[in-house]
Protein backbone atom coordinates (compact mmCIF):
# COMPACT_ATOMS: atom_id res chain seq x y z
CA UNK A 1 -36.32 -19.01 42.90
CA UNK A 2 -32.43 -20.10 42.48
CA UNK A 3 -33.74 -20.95 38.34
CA UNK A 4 -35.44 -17.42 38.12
CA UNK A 5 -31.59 -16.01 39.37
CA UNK A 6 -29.69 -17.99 37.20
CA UNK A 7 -31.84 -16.70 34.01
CA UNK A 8 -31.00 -13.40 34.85
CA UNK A 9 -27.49 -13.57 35.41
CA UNK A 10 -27.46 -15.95 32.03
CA UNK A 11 -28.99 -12.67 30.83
CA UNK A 12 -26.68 -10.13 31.84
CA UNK A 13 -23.54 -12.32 31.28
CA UNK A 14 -25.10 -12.03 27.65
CA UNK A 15 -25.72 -7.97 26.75
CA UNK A 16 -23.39 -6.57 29.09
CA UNK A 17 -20.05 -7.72 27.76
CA UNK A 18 -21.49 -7.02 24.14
CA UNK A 19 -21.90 -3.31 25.72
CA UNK A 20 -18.47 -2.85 26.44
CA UNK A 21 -16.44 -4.46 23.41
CA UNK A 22 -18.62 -1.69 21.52
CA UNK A 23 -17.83 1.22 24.16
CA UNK A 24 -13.56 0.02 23.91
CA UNK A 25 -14.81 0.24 19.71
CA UNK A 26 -16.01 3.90 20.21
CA UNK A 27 -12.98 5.14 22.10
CA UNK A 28 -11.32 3.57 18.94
CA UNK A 29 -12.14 6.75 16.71
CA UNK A 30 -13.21 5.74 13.47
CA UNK A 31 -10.08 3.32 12.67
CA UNK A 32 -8.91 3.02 9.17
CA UNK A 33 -6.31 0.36 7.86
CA UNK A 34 -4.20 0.78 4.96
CA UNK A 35 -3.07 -2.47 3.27
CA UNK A 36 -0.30 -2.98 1.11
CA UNK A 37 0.52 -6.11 -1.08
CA UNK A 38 4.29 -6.74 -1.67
CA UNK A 39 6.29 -9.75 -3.23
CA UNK A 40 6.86 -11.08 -0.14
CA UNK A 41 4.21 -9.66 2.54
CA UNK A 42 1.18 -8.03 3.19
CA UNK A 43 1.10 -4.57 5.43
CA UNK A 44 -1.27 -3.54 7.39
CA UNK A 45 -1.13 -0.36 9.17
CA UNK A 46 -4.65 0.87 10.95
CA UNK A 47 -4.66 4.22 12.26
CA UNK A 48 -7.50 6.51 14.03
CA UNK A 49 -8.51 10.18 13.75
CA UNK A 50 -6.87 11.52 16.72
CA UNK A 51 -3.46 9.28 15.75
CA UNK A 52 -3.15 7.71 19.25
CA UNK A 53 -3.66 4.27 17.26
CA UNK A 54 -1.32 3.55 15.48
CA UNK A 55 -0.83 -0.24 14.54
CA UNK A 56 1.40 -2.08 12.11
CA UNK A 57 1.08 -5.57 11.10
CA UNK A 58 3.31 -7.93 8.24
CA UNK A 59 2.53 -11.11 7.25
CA UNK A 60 4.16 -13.38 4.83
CA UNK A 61 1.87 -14.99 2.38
CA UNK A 62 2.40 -18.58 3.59
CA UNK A 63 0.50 -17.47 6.90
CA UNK A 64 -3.09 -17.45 5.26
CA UNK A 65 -4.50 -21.02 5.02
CA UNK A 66 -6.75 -19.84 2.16
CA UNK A 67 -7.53 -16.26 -0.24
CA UNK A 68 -11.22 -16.29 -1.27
CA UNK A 69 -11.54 -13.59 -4.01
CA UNK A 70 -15.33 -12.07 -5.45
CA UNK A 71 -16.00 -9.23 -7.30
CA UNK A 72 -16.29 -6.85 -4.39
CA UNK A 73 -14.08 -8.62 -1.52
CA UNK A 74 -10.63 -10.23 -0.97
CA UNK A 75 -10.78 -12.84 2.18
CA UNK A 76 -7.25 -13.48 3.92
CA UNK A 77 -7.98 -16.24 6.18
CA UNK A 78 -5.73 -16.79 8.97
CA UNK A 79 -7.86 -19.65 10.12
CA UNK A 80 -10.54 -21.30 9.14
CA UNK A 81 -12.97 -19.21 11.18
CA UNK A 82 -11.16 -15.88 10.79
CA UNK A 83 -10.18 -13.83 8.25
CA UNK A 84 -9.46 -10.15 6.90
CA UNK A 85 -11.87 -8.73 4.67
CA UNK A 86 -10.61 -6.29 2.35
CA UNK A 87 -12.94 -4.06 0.14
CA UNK A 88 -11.63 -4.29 -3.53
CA UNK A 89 -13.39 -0.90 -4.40
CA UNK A 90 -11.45 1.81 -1.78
């Protein structure tokens, strides 16, 4: 009986925290970042529909531990598991 409870908990631990990071996402509304390359920094400014987001963000080239550039994507890694993913073509 205690193994049958501990599945479902296991279980709900799983979906239900997914649920809400995409409900916080939603009340988001449809955000859109503008990025700028300088000499010395990148911009980033993201911004939502309704304009109560409104987030800016500089960092200095020396930041990213690697630039991975294809035909359709630029990847700024900050780590080695993270990175921003620009679309070349908007």
């Amino acid at each position: 009986m205690e193994s049958v409870l501990g599945i479902i908990l296991e279980i709900m631990l799983y979906f239900i925290p997914g649920k809400m990071q995409y409900k916080s996402f939603v009340k988001l509304g449809n955000p859109t970042s503008f990025i700028t390359f300088t000499d010395n920094i990148v911009k980033m400014v993201t911004e939502n529909e309704r304009g109560d987001l409104h987030e800016k963000n500089e960092y200095c080239y020396n930041v990213f531990c690697k630039v991975v550039e294809t035909n359709e994507y630029i990847f700024l890694f900050l780590t080695e598991r993270s990175a921003f993913l620009i679309d070349k073509s908007t």
